[in-house]
N, C-alpha and C. Protein backbone atom coordinates (compact mmCIF):
# COMPACT_ATOMS: atom_id res chain seq x y z
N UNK A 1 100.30 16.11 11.04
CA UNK A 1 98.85 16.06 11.10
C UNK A 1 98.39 17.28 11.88
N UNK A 2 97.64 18.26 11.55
CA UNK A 2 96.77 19.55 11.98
C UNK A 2 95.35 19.06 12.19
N UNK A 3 94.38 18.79 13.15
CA UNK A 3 93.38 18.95 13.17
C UNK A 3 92.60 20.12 13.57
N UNK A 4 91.13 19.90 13.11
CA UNK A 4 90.54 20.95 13.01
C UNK A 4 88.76 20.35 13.68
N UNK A 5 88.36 20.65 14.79
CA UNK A 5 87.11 20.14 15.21
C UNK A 5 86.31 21.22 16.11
N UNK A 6 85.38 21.29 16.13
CA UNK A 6 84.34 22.34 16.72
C UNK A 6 84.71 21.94 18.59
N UNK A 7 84.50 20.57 19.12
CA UNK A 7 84.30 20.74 20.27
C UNK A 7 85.14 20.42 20.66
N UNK A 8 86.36 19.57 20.39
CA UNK A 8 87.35 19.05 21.19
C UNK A 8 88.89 19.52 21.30
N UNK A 9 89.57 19.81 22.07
CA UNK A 9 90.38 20.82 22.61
C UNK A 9 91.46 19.74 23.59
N UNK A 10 92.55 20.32 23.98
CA UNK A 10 93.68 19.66 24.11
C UNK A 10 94.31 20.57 25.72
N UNK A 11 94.78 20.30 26.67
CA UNK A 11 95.67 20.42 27.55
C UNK A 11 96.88 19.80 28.37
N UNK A 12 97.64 20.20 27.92
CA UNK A 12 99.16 19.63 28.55
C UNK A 12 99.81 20.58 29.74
N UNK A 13 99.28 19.89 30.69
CA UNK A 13 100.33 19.97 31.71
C UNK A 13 101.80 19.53 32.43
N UNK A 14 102.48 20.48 31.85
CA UNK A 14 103.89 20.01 32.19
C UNK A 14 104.62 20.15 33.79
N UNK A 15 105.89 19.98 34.11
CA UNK A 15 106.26 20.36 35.00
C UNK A 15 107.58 19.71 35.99
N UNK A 16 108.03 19.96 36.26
CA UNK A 16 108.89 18.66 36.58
C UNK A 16 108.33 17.37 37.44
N UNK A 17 109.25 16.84 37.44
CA UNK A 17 108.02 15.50 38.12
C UNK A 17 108.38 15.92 39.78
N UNK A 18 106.88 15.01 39.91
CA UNK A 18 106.64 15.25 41.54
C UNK A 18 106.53 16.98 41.48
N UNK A 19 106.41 18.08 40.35
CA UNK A 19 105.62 19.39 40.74
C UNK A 19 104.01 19.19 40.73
N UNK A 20 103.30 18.29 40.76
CA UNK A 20 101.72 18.87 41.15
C UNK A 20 100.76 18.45 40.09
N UNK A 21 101.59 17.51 39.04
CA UNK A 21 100.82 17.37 37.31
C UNK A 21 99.67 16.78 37.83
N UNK A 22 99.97 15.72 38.28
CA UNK A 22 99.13 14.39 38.09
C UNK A 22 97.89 14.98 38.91
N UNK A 23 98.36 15.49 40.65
CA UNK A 23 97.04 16.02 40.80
C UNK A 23 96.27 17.02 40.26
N UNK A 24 97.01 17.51 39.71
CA UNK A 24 96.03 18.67 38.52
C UNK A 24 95.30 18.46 38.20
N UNK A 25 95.31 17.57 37.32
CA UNK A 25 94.89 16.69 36.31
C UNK A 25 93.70 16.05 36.57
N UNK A 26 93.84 15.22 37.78
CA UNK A 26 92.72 14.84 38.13
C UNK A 26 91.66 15.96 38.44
N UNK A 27 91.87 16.87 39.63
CA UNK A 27 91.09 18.34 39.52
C UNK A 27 90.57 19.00 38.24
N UNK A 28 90.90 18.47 36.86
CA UNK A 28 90.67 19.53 36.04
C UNK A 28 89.76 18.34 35.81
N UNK A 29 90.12 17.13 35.52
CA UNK A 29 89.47 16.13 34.82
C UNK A 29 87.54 16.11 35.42
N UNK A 30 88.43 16.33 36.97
CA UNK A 30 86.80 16.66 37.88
C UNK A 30 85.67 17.57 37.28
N UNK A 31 86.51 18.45 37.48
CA UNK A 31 85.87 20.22 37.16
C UNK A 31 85.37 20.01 35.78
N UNK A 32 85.89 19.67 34.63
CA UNK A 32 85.19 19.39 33.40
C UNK A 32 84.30 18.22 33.34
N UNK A 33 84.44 17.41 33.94
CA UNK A 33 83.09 16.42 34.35
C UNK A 33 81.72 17.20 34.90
N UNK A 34 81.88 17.77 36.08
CA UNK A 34 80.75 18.74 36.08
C UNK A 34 80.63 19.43 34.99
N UNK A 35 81.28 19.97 34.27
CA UNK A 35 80.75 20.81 33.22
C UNK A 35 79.94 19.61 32.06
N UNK A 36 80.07 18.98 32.21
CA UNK A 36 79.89 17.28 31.24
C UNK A 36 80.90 17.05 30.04
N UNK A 37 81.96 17.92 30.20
CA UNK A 37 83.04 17.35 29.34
C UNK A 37 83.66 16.10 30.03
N UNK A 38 83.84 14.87 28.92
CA UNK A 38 84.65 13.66 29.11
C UNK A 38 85.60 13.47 28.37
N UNK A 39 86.57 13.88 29.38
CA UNK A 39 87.88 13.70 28.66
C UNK A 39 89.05 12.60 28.86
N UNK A 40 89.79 12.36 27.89
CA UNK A 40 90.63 11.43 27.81
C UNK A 40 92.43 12.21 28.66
N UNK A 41 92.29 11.26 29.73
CA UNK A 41 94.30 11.44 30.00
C UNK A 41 95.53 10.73 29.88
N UNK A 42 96.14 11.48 28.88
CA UNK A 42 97.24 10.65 28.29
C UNK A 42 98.62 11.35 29.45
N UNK A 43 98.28 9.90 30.01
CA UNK A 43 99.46 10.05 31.65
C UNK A 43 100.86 9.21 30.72
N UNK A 44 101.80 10.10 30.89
CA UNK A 44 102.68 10.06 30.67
C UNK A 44 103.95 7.82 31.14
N UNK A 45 103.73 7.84 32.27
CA UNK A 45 103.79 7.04 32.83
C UNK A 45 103.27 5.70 32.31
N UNK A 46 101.81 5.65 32.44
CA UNK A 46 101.16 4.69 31.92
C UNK A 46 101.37 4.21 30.08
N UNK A 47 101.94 5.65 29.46
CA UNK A 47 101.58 5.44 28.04
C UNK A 47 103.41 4.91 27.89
N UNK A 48 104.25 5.07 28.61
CA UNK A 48 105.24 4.46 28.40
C UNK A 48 105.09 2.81 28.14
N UNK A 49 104.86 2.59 29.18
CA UNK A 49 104.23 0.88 29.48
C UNK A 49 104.06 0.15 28.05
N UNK A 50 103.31 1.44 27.31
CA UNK A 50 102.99 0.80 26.28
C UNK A 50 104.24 0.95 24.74
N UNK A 51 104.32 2.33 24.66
CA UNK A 51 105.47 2.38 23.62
C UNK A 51 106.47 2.44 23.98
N UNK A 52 107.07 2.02 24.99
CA UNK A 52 108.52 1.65 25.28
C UNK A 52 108.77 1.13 26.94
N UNK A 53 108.24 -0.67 26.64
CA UNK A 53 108.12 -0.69 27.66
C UNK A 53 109.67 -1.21 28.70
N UNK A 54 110.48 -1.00 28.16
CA UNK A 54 112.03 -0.84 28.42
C UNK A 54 112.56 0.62 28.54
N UNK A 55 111.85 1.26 29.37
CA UNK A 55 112.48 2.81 28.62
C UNK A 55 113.83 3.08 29.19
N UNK A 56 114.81 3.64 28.18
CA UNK A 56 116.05 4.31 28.58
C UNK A 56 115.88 5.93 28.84
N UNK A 57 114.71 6.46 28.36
CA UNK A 57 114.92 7.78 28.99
C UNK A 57 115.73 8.92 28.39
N UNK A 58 116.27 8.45 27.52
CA UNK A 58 117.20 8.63 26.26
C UNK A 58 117.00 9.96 25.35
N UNK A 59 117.26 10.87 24.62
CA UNK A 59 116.80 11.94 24.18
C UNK A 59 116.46 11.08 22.79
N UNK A 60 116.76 10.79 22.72
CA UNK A 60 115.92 9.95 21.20
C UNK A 60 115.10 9.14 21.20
N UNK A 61 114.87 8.12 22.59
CA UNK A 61 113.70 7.39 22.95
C UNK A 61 112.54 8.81 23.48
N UNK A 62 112.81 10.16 23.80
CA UNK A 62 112.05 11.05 23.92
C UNK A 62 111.56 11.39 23.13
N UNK A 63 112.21 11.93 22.34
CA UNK A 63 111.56 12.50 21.22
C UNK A 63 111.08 11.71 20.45
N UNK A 64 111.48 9.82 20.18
CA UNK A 64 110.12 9.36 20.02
C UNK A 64 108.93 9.04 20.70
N UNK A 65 109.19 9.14 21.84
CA UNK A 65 107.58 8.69 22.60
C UNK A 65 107.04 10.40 22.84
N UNK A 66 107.21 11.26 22.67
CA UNK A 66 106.69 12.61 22.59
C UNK A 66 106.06 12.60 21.81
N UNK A 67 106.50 12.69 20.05
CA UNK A 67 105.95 12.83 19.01
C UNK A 67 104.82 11.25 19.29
N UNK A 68 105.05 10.42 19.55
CA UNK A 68 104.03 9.36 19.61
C UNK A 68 102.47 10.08 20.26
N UNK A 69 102.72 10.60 21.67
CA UNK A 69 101.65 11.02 22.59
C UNK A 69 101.08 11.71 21.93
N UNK A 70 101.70 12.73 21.25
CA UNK A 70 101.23 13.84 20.64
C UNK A 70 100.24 13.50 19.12
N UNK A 71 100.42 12.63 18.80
CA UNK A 71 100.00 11.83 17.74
C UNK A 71 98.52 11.72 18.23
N UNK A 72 98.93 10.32 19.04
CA UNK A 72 97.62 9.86 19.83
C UNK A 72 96.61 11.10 20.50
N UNK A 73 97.09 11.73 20.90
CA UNK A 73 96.45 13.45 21.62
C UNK A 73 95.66 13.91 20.28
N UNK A 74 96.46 14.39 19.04
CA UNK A 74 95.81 14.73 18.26
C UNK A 74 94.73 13.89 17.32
N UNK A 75 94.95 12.21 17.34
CA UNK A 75 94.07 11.63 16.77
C UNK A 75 92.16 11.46 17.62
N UNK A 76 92.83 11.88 19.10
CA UNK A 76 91.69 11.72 19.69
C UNK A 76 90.82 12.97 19.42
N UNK A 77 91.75 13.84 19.24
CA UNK A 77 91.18 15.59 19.50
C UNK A 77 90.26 15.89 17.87
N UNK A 78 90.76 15.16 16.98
CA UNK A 78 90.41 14.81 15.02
C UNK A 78 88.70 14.12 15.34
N UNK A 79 88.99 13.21 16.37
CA UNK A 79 87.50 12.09 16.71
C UNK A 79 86.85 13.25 17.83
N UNK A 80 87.00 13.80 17.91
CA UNK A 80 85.95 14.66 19.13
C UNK A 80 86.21 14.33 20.58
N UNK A 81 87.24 13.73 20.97
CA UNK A 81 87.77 13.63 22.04
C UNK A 81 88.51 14.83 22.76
N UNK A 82 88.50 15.06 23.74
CA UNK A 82 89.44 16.16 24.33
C UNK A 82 90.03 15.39 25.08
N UNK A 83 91.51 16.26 25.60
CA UNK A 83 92.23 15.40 26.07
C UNK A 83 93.68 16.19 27.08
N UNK A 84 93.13 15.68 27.98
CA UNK A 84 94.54 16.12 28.79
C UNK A 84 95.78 15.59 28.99
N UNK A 85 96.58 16.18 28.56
CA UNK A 85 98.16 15.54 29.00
C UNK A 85 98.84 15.46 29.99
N UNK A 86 99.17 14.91 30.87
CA UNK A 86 99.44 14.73 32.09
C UNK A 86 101.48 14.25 31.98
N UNK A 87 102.13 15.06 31.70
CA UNK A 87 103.48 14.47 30.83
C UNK A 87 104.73 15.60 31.60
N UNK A 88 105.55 15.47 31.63
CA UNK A 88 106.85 16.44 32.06
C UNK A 88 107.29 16.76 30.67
N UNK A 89 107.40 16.06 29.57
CA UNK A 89 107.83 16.64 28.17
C UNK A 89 109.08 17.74 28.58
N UNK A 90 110.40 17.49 29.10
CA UNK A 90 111.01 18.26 29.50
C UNK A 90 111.79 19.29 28.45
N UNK A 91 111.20 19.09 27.08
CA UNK A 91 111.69 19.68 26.24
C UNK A 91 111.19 20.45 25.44
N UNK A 92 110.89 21.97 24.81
CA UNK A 92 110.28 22.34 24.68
C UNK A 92 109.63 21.96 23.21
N UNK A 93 110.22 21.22 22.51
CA UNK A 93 110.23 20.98 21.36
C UNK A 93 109.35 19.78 21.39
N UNK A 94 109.37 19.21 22.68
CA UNK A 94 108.06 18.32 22.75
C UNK A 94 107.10 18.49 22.38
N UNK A 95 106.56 19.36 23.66
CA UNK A 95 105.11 20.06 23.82
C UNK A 95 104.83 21.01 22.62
N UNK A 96 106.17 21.15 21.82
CA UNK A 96 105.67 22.29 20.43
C UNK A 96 104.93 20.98 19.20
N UNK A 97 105.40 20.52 19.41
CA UNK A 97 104.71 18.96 18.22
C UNK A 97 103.31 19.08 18.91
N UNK A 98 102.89 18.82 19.95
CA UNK A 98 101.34 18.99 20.34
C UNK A 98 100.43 19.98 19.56
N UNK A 99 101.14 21.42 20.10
CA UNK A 99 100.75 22.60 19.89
C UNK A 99 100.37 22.62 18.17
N UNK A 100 101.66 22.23 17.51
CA UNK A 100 101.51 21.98 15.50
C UNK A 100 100.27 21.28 15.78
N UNK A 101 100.25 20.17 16.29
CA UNK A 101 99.50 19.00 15.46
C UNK A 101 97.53 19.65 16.32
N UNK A 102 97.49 20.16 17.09
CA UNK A 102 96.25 20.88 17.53
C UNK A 102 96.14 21.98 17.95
N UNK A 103 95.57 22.45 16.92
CA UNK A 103 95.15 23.73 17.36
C UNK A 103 94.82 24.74 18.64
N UNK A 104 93.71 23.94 18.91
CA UNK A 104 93.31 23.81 20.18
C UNK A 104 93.75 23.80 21.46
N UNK A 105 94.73 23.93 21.84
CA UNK A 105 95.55 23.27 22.85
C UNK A 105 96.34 24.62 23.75
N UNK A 106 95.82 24.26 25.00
CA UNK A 106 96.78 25.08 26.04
C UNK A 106 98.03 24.33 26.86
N UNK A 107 98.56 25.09 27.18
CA UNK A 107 99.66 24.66 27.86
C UNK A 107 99.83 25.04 29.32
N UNK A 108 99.44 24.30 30.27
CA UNK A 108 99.88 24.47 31.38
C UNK A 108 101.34 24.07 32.26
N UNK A 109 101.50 25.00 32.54
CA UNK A 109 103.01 25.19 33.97
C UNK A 109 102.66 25.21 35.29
N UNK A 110 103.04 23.87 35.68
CA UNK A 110 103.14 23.49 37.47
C UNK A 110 104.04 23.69 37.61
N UNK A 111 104.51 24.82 38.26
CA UNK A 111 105.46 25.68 38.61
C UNK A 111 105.91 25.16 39.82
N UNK A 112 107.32 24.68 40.07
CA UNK A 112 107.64 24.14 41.86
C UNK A 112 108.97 23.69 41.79
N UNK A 113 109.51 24.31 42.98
CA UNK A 113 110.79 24.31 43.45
C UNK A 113 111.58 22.73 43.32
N UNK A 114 112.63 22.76 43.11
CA UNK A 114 113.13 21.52 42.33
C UNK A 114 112.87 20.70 44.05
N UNK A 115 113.53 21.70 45.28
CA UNK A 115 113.93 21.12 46.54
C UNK A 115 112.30 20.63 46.72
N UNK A 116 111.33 21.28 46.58
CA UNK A 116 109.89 20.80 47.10
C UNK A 116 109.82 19.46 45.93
N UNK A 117 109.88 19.30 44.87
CA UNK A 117 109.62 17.92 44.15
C UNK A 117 110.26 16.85 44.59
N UNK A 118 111.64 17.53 44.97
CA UNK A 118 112.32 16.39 45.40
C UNK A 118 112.05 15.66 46.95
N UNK A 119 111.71 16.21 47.24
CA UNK A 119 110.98 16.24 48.75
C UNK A 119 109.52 15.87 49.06
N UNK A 120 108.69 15.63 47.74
CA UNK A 120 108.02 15.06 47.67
C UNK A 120 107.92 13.76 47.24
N UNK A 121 108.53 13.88 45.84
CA UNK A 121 109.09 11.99 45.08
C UNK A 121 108.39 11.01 45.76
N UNK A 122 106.59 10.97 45.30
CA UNK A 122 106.14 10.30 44.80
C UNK A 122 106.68 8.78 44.24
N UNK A 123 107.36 8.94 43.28
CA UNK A 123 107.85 7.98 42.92
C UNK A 123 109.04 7.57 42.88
N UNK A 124 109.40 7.89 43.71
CA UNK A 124 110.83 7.87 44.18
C UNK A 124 112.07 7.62 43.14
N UNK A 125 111.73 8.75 42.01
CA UNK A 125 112.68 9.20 40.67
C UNK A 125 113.29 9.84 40.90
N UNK A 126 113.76 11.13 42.14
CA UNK A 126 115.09 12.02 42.33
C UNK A 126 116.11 10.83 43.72
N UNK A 127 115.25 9.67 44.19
CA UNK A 127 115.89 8.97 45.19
C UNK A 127 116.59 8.25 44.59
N UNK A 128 116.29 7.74 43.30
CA UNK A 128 116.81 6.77 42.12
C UNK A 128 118.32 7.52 41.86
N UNK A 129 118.10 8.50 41.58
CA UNK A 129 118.91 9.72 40.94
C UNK A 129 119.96 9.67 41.71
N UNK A 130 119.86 9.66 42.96
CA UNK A 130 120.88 10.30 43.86
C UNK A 130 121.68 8.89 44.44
N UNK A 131 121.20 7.69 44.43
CA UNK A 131 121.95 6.50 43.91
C UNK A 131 122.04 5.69 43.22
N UNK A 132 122.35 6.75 41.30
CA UNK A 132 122.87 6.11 40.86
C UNK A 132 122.26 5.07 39.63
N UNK A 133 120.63 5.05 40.26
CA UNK A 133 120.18 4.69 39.36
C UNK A 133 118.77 4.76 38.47
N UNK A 134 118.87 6.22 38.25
CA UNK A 134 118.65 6.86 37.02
C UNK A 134 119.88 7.60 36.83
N UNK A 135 119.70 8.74 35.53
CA UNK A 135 120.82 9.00 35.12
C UNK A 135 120.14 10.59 34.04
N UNK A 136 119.16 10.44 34.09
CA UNK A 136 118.33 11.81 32.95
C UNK A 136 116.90 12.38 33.96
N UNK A 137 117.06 12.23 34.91
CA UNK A 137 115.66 12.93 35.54
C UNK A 137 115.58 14.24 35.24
N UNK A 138 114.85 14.62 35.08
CA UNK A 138 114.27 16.13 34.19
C UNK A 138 114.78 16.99 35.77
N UNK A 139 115.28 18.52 35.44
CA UNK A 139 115.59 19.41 36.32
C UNK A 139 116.69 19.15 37.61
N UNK A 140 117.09 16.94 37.24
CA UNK A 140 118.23 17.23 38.50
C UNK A 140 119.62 17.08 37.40
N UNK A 141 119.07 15.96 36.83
CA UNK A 141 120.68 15.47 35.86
C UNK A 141 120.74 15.77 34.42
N UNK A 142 119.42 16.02 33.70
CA UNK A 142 118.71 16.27 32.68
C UNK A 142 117.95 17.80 32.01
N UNK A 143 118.02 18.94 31.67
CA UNK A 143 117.24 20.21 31.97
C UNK A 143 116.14 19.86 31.72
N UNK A 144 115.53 20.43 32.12
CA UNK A 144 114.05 21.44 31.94
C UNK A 144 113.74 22.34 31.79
N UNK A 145 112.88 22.53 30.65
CA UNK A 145 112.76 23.67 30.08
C UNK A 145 111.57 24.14 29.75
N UNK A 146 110.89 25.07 31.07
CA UNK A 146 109.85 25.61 31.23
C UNK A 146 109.03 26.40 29.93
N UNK A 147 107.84 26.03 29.63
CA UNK A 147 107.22 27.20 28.34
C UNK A 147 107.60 28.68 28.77
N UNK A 148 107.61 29.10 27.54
CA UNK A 148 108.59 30.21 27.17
C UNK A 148 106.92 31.17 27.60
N UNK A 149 105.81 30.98 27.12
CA UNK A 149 104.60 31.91 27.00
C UNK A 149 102.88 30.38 27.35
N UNK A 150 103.42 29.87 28.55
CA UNK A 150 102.50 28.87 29.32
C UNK A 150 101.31 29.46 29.16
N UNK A 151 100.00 29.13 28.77
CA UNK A 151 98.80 29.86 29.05
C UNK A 151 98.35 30.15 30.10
N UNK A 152 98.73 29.30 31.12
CA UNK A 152 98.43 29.31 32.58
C UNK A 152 99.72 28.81 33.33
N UNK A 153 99.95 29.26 34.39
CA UNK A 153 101.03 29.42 35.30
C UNK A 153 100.59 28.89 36.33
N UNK A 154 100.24 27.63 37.16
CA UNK A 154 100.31 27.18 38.26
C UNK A 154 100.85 26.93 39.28
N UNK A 155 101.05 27.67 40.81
CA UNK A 155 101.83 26.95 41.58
C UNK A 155 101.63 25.84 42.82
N UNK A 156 102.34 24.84 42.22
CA UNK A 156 102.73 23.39 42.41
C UNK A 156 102.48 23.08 43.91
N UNK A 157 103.28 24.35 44.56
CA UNK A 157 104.06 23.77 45.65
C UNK A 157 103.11 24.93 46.83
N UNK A 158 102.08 25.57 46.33
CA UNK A 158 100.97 26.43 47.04
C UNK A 158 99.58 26.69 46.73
N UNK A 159 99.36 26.32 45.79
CA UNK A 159 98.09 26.43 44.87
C UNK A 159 97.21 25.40 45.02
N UNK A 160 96.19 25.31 45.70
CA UNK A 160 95.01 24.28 45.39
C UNK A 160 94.76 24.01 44.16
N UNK A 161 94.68 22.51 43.94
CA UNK A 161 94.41 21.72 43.33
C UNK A 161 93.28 22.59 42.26
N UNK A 162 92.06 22.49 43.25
CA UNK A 162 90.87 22.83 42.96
C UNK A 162 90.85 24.20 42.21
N UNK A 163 91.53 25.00 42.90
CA UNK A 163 91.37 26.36 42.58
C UNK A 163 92.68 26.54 41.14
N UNK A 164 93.69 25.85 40.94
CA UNK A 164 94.20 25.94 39.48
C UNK A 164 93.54 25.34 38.89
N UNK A 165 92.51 24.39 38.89
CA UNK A 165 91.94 23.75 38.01
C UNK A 165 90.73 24.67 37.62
N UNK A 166 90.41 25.27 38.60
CA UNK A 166 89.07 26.31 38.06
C UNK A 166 90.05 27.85 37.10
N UNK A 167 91.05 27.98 37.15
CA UNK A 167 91.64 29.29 36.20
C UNK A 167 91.99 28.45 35.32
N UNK A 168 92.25 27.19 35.00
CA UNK A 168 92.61 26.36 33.53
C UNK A 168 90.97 26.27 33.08
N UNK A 169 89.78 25.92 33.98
CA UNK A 169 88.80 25.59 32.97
C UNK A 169 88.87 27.25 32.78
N UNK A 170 88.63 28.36 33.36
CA UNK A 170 88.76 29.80 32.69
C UNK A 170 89.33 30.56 31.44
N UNK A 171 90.25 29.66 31.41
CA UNK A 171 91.12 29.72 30.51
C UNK A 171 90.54 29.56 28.99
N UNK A 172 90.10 27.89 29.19
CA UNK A 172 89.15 27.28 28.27
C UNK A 172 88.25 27.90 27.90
N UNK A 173 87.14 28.45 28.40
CA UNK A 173 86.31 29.63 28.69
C UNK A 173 87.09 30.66 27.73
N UNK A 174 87.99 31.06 28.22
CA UNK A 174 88.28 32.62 27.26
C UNK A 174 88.88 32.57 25.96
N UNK A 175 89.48 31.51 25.84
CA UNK A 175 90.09 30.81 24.39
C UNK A 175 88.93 30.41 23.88
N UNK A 176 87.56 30.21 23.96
CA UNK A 176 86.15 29.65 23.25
C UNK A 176 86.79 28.52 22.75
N UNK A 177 87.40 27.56 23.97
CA UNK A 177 87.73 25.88 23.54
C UNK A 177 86.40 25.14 24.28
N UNK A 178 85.63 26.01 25.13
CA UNK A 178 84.09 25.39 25.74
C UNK A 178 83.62 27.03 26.48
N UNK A 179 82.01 26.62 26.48
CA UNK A 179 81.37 27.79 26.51
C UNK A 179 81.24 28.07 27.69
N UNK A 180 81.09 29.07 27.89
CA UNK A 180 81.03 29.68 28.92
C UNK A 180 79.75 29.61 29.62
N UNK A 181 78.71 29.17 29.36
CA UNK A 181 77.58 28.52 29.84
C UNK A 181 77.65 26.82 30.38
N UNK A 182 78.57 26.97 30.50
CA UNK A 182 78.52 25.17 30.59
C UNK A 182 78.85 24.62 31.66
């Protein structure tokens, strides 16, 4: 599925987990609210819950719940929805099914040191890791595999929130995915 729509536009922020997504996300979600864009976030986490709510984590349970998000991303983006992705997609072949299926769509990199994510763990997914129980965490046991040509380059582990979220709406801005008056 390729869509094609005047106002609605797509962003995926990747990164390893615990690099900086989620608060991004919210920052961008902000920053385009003032602008009066309302956008939809397809959090990675939460959308498991729903299509696999047993997840193994599995490269084939990935690459189906990837192509799933990406689905849903593009059916919203077809209805005039925009939509941010909030996802680690540790594969690049993930985030390339997005990119096919919308046009529209940038790709952001939260760029951050594996030792700073792990040192942050949020959700305590590299603590899991280290006894034993996980077994595929992206960048410790599992690769990651950073965009090859990211539209925007964020760093994770130094970069305000606020202030990567204002060079992603810029971004938007210079790609004419929203106007520059807005």
């Amino acid at each position: 599925m390729s869509v094609e729509t005047k106002n609605a536009f797509a962003v995926w922020i990747t990164g390893l987990p615990a690099a900086g997504k989620s608060t991004l996300t919210r920052a961008l979600k902000d920053q385009l609210a003032e602008h009066g864009f309302d956008v939809a976030v397809l959090e990675s986490d939460a959308l498991r819950k729903v299509f696999t709510p047993e997840p193994q984590y599995d490269e084939k349970e990935r690459a189906t719940f990837y192509r799933q998000m990406a689905y849903v991303g593009a059916l919203l983006v077809l209805h005039g929805t925009s939509v941010i992705f909030d996802a680690t997609a540790n594969r690049r072949v993930y985030r390339a099914m997005a990119r096919a299926a919308i046009p529209k769509l940038i790709e952001v990199y939260v760029e951050c040191a594996l030792e700073k994510c792990v040192e942050r763990d949020p959700k305590g997914i590299y603590q899991k890791a280290r006894q034993g129980n996980a077994s595929t965490v992206p960048g410790l046991q599992t690769s990651y595999e950073p965009p090859e040509r990211p539209d925007v380059v964020v760093s994770g582990d130094s970069e305000l929130p606020e202030h990567a979220a204002a060079r992603v709406y810029a971004k938007l801005v210079e790609k004419g995915y929203v106007p520059s008056g807005s």
